[in-house]
C-alpha atoms as a PDB file:
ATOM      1  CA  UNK A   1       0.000   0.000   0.000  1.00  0.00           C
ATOM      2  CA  UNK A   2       1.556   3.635  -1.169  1.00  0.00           C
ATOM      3  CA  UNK A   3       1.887   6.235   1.854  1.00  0.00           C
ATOM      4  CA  UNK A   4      -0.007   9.357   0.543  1.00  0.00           C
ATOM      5  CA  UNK A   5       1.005  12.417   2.151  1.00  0.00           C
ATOM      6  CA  UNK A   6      -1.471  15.065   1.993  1.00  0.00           C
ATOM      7  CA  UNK A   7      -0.548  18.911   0.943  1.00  0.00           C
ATOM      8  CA  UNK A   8      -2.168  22.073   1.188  1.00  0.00           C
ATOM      9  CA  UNK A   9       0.213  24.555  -0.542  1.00  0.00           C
ATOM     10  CA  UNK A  10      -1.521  28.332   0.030  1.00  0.00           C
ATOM     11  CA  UNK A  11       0.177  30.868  -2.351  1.00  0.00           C
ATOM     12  CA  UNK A  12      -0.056  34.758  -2.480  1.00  0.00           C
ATOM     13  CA  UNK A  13       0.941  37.079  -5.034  1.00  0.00           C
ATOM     14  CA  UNK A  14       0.152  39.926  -6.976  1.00  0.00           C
ATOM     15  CA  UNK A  15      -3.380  38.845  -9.299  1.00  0.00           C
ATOM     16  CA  UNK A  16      -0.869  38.560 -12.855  1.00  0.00           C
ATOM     17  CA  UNK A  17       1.503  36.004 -11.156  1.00  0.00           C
ATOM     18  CA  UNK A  18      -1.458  34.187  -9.703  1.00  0.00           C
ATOM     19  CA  UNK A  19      -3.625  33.972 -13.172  1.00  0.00           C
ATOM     20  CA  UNK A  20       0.258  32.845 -15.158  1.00  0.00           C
ATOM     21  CA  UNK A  21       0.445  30.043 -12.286  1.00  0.00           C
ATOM     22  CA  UNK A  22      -2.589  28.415 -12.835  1.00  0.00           C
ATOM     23  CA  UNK A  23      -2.294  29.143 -16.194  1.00  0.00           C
ATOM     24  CA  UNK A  24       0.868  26.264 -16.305  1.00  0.00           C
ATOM     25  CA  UNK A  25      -0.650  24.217 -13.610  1.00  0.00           C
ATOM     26  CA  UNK A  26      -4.441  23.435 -15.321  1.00  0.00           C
ATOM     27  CA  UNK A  27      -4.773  21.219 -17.539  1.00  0.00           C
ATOM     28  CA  UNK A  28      -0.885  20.470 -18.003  1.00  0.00           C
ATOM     29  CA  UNK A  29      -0.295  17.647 -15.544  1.00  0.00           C
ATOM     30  CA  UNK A  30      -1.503  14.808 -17.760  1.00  0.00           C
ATOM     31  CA  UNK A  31       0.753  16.147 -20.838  1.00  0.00           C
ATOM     32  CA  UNK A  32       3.746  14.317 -18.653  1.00  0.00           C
ATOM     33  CA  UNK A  33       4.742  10.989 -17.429  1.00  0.00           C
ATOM     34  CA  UNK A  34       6.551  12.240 -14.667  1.00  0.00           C
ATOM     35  CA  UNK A  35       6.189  14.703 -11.600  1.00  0.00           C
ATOM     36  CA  UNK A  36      10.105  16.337 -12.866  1.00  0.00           C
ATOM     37  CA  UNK A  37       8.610  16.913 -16.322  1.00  0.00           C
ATOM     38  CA  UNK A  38       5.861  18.762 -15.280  1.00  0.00           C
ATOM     39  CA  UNK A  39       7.484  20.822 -12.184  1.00  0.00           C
ATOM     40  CA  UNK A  40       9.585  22.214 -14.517  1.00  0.00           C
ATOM     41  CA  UNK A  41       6.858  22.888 -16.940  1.00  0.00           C
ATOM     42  CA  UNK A  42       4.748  24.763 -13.849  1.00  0.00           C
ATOM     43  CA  UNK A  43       8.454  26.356 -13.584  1.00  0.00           C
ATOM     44  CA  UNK A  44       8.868  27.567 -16.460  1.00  0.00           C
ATOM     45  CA  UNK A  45      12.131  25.985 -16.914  1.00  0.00           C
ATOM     46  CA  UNK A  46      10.911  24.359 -19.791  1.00  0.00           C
ATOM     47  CA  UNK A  47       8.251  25.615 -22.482  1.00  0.00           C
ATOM     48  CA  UNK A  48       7.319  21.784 -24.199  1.00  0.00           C
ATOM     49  CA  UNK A  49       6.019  18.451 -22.972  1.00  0.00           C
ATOM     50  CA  UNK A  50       8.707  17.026 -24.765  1.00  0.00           C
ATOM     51  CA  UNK A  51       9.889  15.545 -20.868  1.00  0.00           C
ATOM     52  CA  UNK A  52      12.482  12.359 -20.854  1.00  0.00           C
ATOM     53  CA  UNK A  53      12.970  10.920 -17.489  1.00  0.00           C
ATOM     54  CA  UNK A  54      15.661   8.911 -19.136  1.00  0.00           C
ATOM     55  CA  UNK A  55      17.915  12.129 -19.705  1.00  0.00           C
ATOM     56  CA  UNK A  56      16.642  13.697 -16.462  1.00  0.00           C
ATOM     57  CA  UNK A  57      19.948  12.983 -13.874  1.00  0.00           C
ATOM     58  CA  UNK A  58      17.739  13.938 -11.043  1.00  0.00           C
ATOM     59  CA  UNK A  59      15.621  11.136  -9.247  1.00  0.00           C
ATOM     60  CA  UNK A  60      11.975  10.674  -8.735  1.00  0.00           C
ATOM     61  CA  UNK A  61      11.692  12.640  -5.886  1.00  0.00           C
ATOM     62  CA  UNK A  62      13.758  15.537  -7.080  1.00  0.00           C
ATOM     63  CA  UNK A  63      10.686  18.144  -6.296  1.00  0.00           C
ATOM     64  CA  UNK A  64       9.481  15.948  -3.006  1.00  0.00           C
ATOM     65  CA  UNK A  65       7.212  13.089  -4.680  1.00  0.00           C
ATOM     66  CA  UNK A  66       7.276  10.783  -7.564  1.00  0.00           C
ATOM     67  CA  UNK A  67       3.455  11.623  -8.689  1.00  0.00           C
ATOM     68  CA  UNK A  68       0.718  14.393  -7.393  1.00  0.00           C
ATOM     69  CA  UNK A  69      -2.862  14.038  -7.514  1.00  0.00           C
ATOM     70  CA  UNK A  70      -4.346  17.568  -6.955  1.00  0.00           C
ATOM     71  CA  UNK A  71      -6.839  19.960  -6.959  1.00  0.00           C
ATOM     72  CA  UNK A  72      -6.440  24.028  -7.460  1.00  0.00           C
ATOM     73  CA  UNK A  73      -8.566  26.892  -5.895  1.00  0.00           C
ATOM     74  CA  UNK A  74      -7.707  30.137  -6.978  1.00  0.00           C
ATOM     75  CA  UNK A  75      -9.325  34.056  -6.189  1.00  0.00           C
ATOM     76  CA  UNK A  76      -7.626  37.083  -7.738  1.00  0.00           C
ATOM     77  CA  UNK A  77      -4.534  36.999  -5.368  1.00  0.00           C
ATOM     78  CA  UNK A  78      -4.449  33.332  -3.990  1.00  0.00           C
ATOM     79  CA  UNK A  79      -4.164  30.009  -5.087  1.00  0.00           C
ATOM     80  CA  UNK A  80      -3.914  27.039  -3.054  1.00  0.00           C
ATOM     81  CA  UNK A  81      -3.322  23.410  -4.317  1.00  0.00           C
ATOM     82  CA  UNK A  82      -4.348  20.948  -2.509  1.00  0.00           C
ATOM     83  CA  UNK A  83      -3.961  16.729  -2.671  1.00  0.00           C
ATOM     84  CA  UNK A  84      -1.756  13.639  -2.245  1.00  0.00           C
ATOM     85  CA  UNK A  85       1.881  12.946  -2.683  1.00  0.00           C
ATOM     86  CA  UNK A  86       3.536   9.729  -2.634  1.00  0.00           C
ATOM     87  CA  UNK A  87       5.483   9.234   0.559  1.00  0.00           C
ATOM     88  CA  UNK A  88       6.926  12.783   0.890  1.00  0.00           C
ATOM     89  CA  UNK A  89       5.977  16.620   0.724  1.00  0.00           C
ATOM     90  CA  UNK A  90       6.527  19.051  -2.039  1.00  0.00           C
ATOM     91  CA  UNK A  91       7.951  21.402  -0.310  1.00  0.00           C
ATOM     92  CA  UNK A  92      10.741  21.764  -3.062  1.00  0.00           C
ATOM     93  CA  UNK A  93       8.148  23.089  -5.738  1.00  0.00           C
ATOM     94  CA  UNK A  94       6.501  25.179  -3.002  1.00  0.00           C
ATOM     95  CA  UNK A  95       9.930  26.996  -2.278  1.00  0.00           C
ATOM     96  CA  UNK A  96      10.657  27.037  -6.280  1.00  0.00           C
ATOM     97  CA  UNK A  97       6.824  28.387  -6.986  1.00  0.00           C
ATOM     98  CA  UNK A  98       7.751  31.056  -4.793  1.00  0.00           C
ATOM     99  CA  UNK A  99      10.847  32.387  -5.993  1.00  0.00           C
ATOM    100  CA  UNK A 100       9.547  31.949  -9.425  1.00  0.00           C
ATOM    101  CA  UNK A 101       6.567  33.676  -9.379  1.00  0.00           C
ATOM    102  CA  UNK A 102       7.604  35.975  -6.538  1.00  0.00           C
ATOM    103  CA  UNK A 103       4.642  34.779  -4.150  1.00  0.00           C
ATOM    104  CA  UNK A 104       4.458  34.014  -0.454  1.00  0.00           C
ATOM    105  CA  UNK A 105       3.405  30.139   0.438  1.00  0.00           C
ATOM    106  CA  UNK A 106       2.924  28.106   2.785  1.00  0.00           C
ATOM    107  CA  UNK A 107       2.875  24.094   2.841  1.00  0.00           C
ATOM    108  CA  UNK A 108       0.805  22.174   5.201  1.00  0.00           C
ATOM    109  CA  UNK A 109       1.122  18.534   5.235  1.00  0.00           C
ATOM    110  CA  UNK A 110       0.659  15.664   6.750  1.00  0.00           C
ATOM    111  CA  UNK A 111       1.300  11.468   6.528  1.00  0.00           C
ATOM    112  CA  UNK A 112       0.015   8.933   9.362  1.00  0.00           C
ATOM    113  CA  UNK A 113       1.710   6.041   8.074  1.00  0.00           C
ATOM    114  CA  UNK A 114       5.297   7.168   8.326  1.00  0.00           C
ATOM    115  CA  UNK A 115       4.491   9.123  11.073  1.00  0.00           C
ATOM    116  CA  UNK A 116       5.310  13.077  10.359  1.00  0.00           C
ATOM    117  CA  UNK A 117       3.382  16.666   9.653  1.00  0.00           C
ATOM    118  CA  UNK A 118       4.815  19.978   9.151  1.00  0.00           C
ATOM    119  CA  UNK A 119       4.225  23.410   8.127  1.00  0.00           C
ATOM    120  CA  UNK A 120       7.331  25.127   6.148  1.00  0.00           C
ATOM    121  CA  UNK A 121       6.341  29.181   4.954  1.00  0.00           C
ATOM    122  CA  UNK A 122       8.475  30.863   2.135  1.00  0.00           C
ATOM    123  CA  UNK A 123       8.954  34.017   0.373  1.00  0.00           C
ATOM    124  CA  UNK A 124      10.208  34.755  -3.030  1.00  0.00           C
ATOM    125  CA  UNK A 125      13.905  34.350  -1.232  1.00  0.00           C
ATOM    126  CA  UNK A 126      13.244  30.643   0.005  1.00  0.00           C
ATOM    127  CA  UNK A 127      12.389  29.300   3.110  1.00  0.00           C
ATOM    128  CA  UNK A 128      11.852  31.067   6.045  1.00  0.00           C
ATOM    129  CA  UNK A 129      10.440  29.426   8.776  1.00  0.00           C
ATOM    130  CA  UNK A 130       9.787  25.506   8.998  1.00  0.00           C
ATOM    131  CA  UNK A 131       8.007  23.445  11.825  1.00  0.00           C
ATOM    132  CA  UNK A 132       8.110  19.409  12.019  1.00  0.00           C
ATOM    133  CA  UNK A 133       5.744  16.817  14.374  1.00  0.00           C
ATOM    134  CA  UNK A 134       4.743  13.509  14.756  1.00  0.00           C
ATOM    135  CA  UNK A 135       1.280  12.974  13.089  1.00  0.00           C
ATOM    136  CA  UNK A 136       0.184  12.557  16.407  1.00  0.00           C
ATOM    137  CA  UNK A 137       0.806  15.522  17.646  1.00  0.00           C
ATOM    138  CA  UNK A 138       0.125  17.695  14.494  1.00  0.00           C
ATOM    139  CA  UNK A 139      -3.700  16.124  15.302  1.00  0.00           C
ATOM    140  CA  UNK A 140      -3.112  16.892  18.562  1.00  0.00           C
ATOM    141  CA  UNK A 141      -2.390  20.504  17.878  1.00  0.00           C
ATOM    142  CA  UNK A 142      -5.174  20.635  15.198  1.00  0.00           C
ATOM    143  CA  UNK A 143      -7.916  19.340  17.197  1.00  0.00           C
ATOM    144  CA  UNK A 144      -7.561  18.557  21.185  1.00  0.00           C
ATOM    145  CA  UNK A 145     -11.033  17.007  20.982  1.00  0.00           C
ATOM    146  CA  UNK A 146     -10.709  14.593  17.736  1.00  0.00           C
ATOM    147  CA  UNK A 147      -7.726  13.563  19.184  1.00  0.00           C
ATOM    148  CA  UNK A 148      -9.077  12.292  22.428  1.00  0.00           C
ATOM    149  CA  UNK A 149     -11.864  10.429  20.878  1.00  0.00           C
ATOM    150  CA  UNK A 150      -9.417   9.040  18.253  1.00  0.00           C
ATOM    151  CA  UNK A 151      -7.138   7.917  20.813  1.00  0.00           C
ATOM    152  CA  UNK A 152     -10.388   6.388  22.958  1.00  0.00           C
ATOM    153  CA  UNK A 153     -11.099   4.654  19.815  1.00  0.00           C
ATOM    154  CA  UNK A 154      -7.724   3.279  19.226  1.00  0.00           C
ATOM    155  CA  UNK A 155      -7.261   1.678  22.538  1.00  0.00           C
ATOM    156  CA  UNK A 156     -10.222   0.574  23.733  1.00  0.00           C
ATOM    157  CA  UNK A 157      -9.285  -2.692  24.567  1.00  0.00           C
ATOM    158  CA  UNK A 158      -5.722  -2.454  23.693  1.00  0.00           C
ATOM    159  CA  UNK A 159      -3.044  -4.333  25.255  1.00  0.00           C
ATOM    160  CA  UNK A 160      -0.862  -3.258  28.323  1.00  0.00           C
ATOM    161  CA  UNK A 161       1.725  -2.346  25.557  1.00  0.00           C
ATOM    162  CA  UNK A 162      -0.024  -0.151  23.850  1.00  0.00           C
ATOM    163  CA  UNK A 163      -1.314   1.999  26.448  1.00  0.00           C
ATOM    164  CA  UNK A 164       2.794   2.233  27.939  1.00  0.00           C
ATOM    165  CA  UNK A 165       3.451   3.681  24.719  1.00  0.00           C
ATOM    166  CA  UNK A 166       0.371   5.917  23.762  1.00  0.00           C
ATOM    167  CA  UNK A 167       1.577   7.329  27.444  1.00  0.00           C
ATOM    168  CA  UNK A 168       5.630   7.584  26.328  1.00  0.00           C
ATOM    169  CA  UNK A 169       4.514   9.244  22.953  1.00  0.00           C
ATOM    170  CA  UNK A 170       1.774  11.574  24.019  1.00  0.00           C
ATOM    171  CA  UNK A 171       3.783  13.135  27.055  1.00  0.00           C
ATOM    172  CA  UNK A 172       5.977  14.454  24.716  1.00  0.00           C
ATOM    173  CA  UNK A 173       3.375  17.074  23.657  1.00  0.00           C
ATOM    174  CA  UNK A 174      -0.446  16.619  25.182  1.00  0.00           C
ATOM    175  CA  UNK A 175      -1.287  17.690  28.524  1.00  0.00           C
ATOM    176  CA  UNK A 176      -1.331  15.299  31.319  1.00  0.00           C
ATOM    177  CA  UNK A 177      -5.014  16.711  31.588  1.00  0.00           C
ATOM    178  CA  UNK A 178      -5.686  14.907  28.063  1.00  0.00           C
ATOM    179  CA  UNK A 179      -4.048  11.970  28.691  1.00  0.00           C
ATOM    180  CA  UNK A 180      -5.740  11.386  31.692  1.00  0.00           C
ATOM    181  CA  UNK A 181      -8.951  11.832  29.911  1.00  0.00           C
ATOM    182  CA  UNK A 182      -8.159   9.469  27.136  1.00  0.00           C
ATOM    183  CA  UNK A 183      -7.014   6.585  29.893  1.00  0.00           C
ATOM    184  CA  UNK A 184     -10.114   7.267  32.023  1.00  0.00           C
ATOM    185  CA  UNK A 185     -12.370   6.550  29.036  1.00  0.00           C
ATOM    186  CA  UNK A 186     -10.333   3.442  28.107  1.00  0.00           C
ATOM    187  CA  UNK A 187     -10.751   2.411  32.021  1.00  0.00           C
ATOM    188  CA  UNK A 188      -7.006   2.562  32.377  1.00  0.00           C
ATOM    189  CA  UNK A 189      -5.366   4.625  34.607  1.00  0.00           C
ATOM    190  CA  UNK A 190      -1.775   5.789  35.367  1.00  0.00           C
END
């Protein structure tokens, strides 16, 4: 089963920038058989879909995936493209968008299965400010109260074990309070 890491890139810019970007990002994605191809294409480092992996001395990942299934939002200064990755972020095309296009952006993302979540922000300079979690406590952060019944959920029933290290893990970031709350609906307590 692929890991799908879920991105929310949110870009601002001046309304001409904004309409050429989603100019090169509709419609283009399917003219290429791989993510490199078309990153380039979105940044204007290439004008074709004439794309050869083969001749390409970067690897799959190059731009933070190997493939991007997306959606794009846009208003007269904003744009935000949002979907799935395999395994990793794009932050790389996010940072390159910006400095292109001279925008502001921020990435949101997110992947239970190997375990991490992060925001990174950048200007048209590059990055410049990055933050990096455990999905567990990037839900915890999000939502306090989806995490608790998630968590109830989780280990109801669960084995000695697993409680030990839902405790070891979650001290690291939630409250005690929360913890508490999540063992006294499992009927466990410290």
């Amino acid at each position: 089963m692929a890991n799908y890491c879920y991105n929310n890139i949110h870009l601002e810019g001046d309304d001409r920038s904004i309409k050429e970007l989603k100019d090169r990002l509709t419609d283009t994605y399917d003219k290429f058989k791989y993510l490199n191809g078309w990153c380039d294409y979105v940044l204007k480092i290439r004008d074709d879909f004439d794309y050869n992996f083969d001749e390409d001395k970067r690897d799959y990942y190059y731009y933070g995936s190997k493939w991007f299934d997306f959606d794009v939002e846009d208003s007269e200064n904003e744009l935000q493209i949002s979907g799935d990755s395999a395994w990793s972020p794009l932050e790389k095309f996010t940072e390159e968008l910006c400095k292109v296009y001279n925008l502001i952006g921020i990435i949101e993302y997110s992947e239970a299965g190997c375990d991490f979540a992060g925001i990174t922000e950048f200007d048209s300079n590059g990055k410049i400010s990055e933050e990096r979690w455990s999905y567990d406590e990037y839900e915890y952060r999000e939502d306090i109260t989806m995490w608790i019944e998630n968590k109830i959920e989780l280990l109801t029933d669960s084995s000695k074990e697993d409680i030990d290290d839902f405790i070891k893990d979650a001290s690291n970031y939630a409250s005690e309070k929360h913890i508490n709350e999540v063992l006294k609906q499992t009927k466990r307590v410290i």
